[in-house]
C-alpha atoms as a PDB file:
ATOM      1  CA  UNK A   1     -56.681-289.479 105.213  1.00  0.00           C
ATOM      2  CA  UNK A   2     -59.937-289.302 107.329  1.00  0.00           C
ATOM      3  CA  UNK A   3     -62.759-290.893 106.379  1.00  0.00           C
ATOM      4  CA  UNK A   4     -66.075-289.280 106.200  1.00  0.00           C
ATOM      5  CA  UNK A   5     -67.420-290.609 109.759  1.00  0.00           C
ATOM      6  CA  UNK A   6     -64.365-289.149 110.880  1.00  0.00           C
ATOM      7  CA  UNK A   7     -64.654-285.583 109.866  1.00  0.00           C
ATOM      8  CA  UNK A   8     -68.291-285.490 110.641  1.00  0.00           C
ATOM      9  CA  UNK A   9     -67.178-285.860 114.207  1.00  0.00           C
ATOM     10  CA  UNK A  10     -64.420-283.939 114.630  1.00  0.00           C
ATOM     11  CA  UNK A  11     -66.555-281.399 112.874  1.00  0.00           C
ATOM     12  CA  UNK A  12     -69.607-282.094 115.832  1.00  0.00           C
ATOM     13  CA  UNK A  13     -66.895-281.807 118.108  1.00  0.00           C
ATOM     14  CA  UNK A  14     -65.195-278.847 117.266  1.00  0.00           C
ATOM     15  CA  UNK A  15     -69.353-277.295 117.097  1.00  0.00           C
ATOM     16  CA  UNK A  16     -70.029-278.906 120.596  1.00  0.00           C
ATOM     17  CA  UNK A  17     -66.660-276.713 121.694  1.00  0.00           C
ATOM     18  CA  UNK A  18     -67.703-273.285 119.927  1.00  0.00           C
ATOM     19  CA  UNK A  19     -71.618-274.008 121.706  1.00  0.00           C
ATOM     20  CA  UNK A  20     -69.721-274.709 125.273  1.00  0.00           C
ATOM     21  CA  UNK A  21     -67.624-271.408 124.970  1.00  0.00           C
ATOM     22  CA  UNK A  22     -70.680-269.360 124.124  1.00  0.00           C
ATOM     23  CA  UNK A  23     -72.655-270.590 126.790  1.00  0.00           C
ATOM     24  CA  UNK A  24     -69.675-270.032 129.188  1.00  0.00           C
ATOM     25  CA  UNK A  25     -69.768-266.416 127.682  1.00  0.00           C
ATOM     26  CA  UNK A  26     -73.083-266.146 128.057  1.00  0.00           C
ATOM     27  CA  UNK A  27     -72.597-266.870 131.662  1.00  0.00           C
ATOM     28  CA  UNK A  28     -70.185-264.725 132.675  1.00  0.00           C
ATOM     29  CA  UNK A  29     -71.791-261.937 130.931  1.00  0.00           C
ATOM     30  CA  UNK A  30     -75.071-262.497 132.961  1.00  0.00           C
ATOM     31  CA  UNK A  31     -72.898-262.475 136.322  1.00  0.00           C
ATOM     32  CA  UNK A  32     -70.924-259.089 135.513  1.00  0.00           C
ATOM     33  CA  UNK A  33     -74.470-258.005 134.569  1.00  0.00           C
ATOM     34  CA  UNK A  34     -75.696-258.765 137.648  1.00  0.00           C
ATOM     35  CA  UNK A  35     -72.622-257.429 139.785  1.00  0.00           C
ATOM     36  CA  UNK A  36     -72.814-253.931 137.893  1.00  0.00           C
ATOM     37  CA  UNK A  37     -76.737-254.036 138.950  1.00  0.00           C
ATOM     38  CA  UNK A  38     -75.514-254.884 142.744  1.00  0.00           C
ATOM     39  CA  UNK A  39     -73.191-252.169 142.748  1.00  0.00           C
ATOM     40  CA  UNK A  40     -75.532-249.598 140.705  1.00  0.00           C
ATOM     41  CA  UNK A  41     -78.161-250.789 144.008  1.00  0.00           C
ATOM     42  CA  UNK A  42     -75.505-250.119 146.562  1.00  0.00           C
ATOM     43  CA  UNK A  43     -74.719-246.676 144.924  1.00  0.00           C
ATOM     44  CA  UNK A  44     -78.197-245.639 145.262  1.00  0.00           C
ATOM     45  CA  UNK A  45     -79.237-246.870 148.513  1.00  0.00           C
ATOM     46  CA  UNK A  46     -75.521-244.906 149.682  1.00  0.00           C
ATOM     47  CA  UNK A  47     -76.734-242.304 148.068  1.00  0.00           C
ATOM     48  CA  UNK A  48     -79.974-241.959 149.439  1.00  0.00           C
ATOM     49  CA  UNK A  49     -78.654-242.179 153.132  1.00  0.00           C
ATOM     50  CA  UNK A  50     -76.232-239.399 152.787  1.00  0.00           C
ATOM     51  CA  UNK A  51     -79.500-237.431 151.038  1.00  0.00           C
ATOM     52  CA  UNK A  52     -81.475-238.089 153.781  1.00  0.00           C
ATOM     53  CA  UNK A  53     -78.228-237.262 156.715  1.00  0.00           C
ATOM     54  CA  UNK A  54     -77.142-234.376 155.352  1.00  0.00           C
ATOM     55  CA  UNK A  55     -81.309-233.089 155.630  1.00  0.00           C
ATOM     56  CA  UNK A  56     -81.529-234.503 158.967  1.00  0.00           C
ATOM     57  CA  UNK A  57     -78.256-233.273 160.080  1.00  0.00           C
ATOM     58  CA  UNK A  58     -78.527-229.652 158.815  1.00  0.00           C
ATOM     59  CA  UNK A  59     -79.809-227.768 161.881  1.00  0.00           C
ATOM     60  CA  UNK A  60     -76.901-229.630 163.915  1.00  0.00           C
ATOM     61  CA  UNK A  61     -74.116-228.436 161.308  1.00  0.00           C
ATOM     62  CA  UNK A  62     -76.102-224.760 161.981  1.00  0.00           C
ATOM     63  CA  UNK A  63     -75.715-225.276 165.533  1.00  0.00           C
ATOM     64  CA  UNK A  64     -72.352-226.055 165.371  1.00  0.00           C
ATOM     65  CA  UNK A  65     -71.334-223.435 163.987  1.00  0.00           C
ATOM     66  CA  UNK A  66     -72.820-221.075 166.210  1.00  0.00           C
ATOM     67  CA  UNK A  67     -72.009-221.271 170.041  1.00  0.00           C
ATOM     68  CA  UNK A  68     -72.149-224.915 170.839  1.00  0.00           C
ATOM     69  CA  UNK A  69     -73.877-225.994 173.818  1.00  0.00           C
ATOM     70  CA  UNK A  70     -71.145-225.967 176.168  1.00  0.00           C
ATOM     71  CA  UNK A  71     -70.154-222.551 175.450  1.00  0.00           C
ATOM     72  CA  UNK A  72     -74.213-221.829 176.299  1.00  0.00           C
ATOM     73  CA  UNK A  73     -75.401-221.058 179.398  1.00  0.00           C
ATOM     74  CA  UNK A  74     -75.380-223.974 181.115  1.00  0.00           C
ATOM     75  CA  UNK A  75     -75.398-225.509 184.530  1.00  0.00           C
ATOM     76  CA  UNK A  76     -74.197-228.917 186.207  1.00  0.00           C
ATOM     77  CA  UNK A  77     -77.670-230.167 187.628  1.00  0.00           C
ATOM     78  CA  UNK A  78     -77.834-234.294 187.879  1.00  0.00           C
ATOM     79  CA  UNK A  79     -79.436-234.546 184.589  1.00  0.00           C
ATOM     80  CA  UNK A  80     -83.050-235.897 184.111  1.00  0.00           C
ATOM     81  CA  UNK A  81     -85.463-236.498 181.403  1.00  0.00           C
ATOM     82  CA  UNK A  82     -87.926-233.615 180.365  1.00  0.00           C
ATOM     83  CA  UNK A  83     -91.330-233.981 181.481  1.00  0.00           C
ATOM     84  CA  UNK A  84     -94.791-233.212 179.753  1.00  0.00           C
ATOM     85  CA  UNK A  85     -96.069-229.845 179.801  1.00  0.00           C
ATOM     86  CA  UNK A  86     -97.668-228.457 182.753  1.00  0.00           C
ATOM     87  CA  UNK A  87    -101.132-229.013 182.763  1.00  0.00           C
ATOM     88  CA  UNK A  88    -103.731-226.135 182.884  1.00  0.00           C
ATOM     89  CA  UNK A  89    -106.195-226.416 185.879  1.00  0.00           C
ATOM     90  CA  UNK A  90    -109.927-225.007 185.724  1.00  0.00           C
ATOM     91  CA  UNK A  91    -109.054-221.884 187.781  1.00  0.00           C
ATOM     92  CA  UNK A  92    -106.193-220.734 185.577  1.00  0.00           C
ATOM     93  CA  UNK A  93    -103.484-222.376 187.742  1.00  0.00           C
ATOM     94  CA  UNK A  94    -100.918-224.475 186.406  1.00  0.00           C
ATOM     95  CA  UNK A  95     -99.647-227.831 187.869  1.00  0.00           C
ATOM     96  CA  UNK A  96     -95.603-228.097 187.485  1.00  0.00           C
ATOM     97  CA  UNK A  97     -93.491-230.893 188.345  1.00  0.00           C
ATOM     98  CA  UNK A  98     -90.243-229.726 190.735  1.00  0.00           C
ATOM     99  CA  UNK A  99     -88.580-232.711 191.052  1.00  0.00           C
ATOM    100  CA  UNK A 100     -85.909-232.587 194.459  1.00  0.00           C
ATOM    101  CA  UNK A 101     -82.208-233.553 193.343  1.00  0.00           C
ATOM    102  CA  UNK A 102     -78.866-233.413 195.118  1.00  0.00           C
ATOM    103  CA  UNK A 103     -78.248-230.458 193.017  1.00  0.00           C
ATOM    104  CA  UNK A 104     -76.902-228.337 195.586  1.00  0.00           C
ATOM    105  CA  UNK A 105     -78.010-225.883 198.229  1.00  0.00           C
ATOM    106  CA  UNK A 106     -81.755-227.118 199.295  1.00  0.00           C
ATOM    107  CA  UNK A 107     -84.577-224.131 199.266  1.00  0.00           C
ATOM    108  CA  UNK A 108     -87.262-226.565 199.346  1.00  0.00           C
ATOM    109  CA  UNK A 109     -89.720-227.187 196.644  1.00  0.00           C
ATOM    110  CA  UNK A 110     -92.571-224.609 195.118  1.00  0.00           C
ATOM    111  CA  UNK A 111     -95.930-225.236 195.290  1.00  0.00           C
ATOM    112  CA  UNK A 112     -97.009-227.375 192.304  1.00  0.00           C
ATOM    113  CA  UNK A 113    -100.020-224.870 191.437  1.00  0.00           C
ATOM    114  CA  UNK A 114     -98.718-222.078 190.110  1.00  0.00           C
ATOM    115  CA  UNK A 115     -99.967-218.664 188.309  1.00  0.00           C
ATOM    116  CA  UNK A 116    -100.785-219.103 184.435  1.00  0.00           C
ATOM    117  CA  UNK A 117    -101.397-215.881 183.481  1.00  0.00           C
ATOM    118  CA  UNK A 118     -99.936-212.337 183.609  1.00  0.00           C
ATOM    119  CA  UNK A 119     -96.679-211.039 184.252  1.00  0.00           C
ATOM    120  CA  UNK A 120     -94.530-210.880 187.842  1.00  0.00           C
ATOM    121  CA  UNK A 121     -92.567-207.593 188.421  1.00  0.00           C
ATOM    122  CA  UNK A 122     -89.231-208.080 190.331  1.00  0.00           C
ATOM    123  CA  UNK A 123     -86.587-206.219 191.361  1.00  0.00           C
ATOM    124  CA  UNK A 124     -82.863-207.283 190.971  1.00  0.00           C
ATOM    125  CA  UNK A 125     -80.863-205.656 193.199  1.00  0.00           C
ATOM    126  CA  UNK A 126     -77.107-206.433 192.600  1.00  0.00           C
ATOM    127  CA  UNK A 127     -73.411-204.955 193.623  1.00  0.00           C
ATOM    128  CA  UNK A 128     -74.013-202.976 190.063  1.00  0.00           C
ATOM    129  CA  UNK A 129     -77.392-201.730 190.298  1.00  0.00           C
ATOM    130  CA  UNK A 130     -80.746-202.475 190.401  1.00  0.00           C
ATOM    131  CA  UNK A 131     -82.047-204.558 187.319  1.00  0.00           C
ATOM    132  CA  UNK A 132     -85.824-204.752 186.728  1.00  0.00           C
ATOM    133  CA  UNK A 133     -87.359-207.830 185.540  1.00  0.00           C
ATOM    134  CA  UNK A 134     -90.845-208.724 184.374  1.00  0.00           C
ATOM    135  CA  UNK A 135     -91.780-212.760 184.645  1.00  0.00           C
ATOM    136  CA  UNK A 136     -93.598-214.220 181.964  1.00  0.00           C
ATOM    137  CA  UNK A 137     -96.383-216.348 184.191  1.00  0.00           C
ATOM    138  CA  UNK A 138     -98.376-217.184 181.115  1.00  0.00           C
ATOM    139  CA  UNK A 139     -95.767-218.960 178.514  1.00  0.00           C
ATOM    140  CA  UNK A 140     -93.322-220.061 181.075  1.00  0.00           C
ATOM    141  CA  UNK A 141     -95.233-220.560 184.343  1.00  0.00           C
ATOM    142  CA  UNK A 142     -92.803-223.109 185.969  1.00  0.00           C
ATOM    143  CA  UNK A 143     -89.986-220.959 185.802  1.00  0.00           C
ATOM    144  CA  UNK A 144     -91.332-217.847 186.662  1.00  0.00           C
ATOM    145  CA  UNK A 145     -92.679-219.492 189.528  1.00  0.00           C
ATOM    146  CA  UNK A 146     -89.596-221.615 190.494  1.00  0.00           C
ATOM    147  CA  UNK A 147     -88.064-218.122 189.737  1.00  0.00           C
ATOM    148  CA  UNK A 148     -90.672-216.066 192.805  1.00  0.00           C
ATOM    149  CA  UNK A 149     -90.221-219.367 194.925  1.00  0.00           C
ATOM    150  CA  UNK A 150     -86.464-218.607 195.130  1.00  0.00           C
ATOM    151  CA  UNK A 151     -86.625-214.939 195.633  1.00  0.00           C
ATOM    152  CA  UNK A 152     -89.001-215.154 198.156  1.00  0.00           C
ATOM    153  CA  UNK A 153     -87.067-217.712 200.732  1.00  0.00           C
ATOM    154  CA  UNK A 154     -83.907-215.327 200.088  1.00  0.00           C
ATOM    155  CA  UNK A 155     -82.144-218.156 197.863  1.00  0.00           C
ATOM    156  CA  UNK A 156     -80.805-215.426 195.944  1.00  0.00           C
ATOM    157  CA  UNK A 157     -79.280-212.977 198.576  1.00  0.00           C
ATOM    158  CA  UNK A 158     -75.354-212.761 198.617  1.00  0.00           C
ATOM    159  CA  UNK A 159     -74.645-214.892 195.094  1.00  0.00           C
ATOM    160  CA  UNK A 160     -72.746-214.342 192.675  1.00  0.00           C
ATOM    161  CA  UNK A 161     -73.335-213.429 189.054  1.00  0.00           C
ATOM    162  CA  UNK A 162     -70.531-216.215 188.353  1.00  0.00           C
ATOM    163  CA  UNK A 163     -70.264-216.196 184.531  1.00  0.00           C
ATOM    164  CA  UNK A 164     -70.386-213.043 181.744  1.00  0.00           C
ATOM    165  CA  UNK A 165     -70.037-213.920 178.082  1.00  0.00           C
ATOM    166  CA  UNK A 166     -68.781-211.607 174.995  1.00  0.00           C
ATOM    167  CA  UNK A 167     -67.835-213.867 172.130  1.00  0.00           C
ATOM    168  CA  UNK A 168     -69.480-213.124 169.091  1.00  0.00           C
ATOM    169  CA  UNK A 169     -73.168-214.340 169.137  1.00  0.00           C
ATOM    170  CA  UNK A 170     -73.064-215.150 173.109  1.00  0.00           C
ATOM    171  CA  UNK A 171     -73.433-212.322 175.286  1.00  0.00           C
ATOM    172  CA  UNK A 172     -74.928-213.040 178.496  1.00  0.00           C
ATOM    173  CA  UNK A 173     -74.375-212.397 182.592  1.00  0.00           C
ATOM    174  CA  UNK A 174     -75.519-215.680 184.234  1.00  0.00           C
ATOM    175  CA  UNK A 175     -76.613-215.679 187.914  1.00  0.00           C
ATOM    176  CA  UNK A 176     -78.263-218.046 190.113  1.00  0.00           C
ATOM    177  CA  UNK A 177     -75.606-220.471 191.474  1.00  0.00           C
ATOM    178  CA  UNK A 178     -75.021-220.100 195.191  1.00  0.00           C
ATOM    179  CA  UNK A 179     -71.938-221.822 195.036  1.00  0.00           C
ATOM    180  CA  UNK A 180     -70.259-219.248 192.135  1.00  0.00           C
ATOM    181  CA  UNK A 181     -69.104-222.169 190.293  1.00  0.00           C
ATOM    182  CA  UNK A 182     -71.677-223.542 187.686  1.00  0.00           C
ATOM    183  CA  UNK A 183     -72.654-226.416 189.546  1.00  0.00           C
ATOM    184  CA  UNK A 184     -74.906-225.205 192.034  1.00  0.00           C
ATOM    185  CA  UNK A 185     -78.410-225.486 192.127  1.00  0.00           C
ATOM    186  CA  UNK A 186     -81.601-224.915 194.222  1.00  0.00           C
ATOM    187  CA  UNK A 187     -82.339-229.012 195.354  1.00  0.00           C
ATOM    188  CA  UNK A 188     -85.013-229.726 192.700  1.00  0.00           C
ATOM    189  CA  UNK A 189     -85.052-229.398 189.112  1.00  0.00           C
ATOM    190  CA  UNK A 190     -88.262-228.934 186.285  1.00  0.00           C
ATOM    191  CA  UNK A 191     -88.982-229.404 182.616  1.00  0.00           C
ATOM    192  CA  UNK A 192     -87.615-227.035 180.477  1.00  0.00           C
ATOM    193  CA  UNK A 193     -90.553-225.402 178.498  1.00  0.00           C
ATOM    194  CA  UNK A 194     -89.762-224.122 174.590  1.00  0.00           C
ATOM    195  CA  UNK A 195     -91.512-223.963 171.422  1.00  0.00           C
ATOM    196  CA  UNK A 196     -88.300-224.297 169.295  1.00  0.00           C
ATOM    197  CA  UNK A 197     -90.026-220.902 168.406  1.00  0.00           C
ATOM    198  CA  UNK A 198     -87.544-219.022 171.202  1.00  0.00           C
ATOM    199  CA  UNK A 199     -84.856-216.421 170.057  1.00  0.00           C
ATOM    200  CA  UNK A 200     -82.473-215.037 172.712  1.00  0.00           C
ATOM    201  CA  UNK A 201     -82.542-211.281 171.603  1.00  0.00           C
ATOM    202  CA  UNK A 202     -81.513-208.274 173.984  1.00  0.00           C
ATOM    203  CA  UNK A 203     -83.579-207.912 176.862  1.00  0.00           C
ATOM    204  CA  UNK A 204     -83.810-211.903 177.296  1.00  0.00           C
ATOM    205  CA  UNK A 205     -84.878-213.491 180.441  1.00  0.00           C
ATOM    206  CA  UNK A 206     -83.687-217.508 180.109  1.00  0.00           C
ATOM    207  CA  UNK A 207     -83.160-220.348 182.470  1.00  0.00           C
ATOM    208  CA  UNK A 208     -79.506-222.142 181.650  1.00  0.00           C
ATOM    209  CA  UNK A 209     -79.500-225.563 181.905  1.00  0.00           C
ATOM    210  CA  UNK A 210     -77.676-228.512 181.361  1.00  0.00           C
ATOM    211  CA  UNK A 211     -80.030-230.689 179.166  1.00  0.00           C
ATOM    212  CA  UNK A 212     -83.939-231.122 178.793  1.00  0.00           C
ATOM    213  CA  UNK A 213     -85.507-231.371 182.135  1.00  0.00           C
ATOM    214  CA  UNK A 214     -82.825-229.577 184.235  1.00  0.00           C
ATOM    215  CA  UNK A 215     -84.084-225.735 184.763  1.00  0.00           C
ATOM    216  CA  UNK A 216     -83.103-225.102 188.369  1.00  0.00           C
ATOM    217  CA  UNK A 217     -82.002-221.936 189.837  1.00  0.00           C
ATOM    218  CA  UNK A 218     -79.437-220.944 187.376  1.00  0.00           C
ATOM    219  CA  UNK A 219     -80.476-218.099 184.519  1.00  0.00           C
ATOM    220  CA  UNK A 220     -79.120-215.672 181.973  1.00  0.00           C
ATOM    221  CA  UNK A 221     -79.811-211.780 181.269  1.00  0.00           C
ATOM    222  CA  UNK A 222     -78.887-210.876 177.477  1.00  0.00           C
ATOM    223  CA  UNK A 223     -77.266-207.595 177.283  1.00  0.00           C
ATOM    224  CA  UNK A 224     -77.155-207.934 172.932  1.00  0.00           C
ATOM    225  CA  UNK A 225     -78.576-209.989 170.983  1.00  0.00           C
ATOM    226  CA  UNK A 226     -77.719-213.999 171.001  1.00  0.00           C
ATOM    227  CA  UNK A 227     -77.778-216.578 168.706  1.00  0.00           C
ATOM    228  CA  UNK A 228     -78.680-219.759 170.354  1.00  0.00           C
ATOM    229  CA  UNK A 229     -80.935-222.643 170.180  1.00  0.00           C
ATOM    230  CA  UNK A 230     -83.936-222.809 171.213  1.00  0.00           C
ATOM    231  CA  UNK A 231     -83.353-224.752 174.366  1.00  0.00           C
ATOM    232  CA  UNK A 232     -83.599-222.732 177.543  1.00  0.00           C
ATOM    233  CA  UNK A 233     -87.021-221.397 179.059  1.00  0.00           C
ATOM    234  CA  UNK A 234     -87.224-217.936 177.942  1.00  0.00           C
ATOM    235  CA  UNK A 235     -89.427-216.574 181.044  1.00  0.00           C
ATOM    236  CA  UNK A 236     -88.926-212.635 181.085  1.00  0.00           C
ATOM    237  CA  UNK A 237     -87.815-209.365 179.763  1.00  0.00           C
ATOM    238  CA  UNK A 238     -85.102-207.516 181.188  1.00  0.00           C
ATOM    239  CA  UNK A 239     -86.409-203.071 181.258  1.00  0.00           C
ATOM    240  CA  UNK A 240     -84.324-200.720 179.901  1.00  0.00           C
ATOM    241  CA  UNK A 241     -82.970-199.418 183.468  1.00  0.00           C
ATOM    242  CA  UNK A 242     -81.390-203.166 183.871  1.00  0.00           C
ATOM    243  CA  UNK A 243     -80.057-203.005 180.886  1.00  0.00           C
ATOM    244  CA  UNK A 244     -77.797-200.265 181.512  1.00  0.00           C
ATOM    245  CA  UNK A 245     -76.706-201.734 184.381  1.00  0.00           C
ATOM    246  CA  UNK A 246     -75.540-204.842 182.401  1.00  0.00           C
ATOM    247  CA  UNK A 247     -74.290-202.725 179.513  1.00  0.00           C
ATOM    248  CA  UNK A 248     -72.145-200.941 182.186  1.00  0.00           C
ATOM    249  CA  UNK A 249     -70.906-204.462 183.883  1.00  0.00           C
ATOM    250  CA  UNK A 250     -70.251-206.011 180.602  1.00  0.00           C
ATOM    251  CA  UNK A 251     -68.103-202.622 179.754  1.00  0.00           C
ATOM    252  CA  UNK A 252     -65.486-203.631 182.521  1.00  0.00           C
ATOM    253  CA  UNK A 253     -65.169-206.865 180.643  1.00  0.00           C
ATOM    254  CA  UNK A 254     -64.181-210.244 181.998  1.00  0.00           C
ATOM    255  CA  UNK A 255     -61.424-211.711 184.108  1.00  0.00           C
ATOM    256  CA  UNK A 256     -58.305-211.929 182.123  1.00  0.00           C
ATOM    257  CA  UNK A 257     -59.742-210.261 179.284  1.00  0.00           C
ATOM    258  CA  UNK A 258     -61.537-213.667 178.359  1.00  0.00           C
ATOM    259  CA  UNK A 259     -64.430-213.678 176.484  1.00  0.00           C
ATOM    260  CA  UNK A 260     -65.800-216.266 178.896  1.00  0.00           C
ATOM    261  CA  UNK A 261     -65.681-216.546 182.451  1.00  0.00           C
ATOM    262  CA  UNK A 262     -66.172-214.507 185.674  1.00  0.00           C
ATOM    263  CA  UNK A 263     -67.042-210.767 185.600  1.00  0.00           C
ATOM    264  CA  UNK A 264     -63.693-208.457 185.996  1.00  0.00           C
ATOM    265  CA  UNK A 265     -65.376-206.547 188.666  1.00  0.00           C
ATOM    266  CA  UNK A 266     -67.310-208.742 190.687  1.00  0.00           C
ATOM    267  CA  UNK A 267     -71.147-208.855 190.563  1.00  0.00           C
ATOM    268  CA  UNK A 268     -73.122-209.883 193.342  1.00  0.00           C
ATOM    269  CA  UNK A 269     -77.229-210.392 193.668  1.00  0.00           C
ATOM    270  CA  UNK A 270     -78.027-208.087 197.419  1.00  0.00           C
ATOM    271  CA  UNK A 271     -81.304-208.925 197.330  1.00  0.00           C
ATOM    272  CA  UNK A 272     -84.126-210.095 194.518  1.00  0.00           C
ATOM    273  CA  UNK A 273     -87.841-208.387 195.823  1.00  0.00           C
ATOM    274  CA  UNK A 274     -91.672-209.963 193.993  1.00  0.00           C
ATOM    275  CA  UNK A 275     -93.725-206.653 193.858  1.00  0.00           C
ATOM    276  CA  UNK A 276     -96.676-208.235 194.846  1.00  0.00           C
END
């Protein structure tokens, strides 16, 4: 039989035992504490990205879903990065930047000061029928002067309107390439100029592009309304007489009964006139 000394310590040991365990406990409770905080921190900092994506990201999921960019009027210009805003000069000129590329066939370079008010009146004539145009000088003075520039050296004489587009929120003829293919330019490129106010209704005047900082001599005429975003120069309105001319080429249809590509009957710029 145990003596007293001896049952005092087996009883201090078995105590020293039951105080090890609960510290143990205690321990591992404090660590799946602390994992179930790291995880809880995780959640939340997860969360908040995906909060703050799906914000940033909604106008992209809105583009997407309308035309995407390539199906936009676009054109294969060497691609450059988008200058400042023209600067206005004391006598109501503005100073644009044309910037000479290898984009194609060379019709030299405008003159940097250009018009910054009023309107331009030009005449279209095309294999169709005449379309009249009115350039907007004042909120798009680069390419309504690139736009004179062009017509003036006869750039414009004998092209093709290569492209017409009827999907559903993209209907457009687009003009301006001498080689008919979408690649073509003028030999210089500017800054494309927009609010990310502009809306592409019928009656639209636009520049295509392929990218910020690539207007050249490629643009669009919207025979019903378009829903795009707002990246191509919107420089002029398109009068009613023009647009029956495009309602009647867009009637014909396209090549192959496509919904994108070249006109079914053929359109061809004969000669674009300033009225000075």
């Amino acid at each position: 039989m145990p003596s007293n000394k001896q049952a005092r310590e087996a009883a201090q040991r078995r105590l020293q035992r039951q105080l090890e365990r609960r510290e143990q406990l205690a321990r591992k409770r404090h660590r799946n504490l602390l994992a179930a905080l790291s995880v809880i921190a995780v959640l939340a900092v997860v969360g908040a990205i995906f909060a703050i994506t799906s914000v940033a990201g909604g106008d992209d999921d809105d583009v997407a879903a309308a035309p995407s960019t390539s199906a936009a009027p676009t054109s294969e210009a060497p691609a450059t990065s988008a200058a400042a805003a023209p600067s206005t000069n004391a006598d109501g000129t503005v100073t644009c930047t044309f910037t000479a590329d290898d984009s194609g066939t060379s019709a030299g370079t405008p003159a940097p000061d250009v018009p910054g008010t009023g309107t331009a009146a030009v005449t279209m004539a095309t294999s169709a029928g005449d379309i009249g145009l009115s350039l907007d000088q004042a909120n798009a003075p680069c390419a309504a002067a690139s736009f004179v520039h062009l017509a003036q050296t006869g750039f414009f004489n004998g092209t093709p309107c290569h492209r017409e587009t009827a999907s559903e929120g993209l209907k457009v003829l687009q003009c301006g390439d001498p080689t008919g293919t979408g690649t073509g330019g003028p030999g210089y490129s500017f800054p494309t100029q927009v609010t990310g106010g502009e809306t592409y209704g019928r009656g639209t005047l636009a520049m295509a592009n392929a990218g910020a900082g690539t207007d050249g001599s490629q643009f669009f005429l919207v025979y019903a309304d378009s829903q795009l975003p707002p990246d191509y120069t919107v420089f002029g309105t398109i009068d009613e007489a023009g647009l029956g001319v495009l309602d009647a080429i867009a009637a014909k249809g396209i090549e192959g009964g496509a919904t994108d590509g070249a006109p079914a009957e053929p359109v061809t710029l004969t000669a674009v006139t300033v009225q000075q």
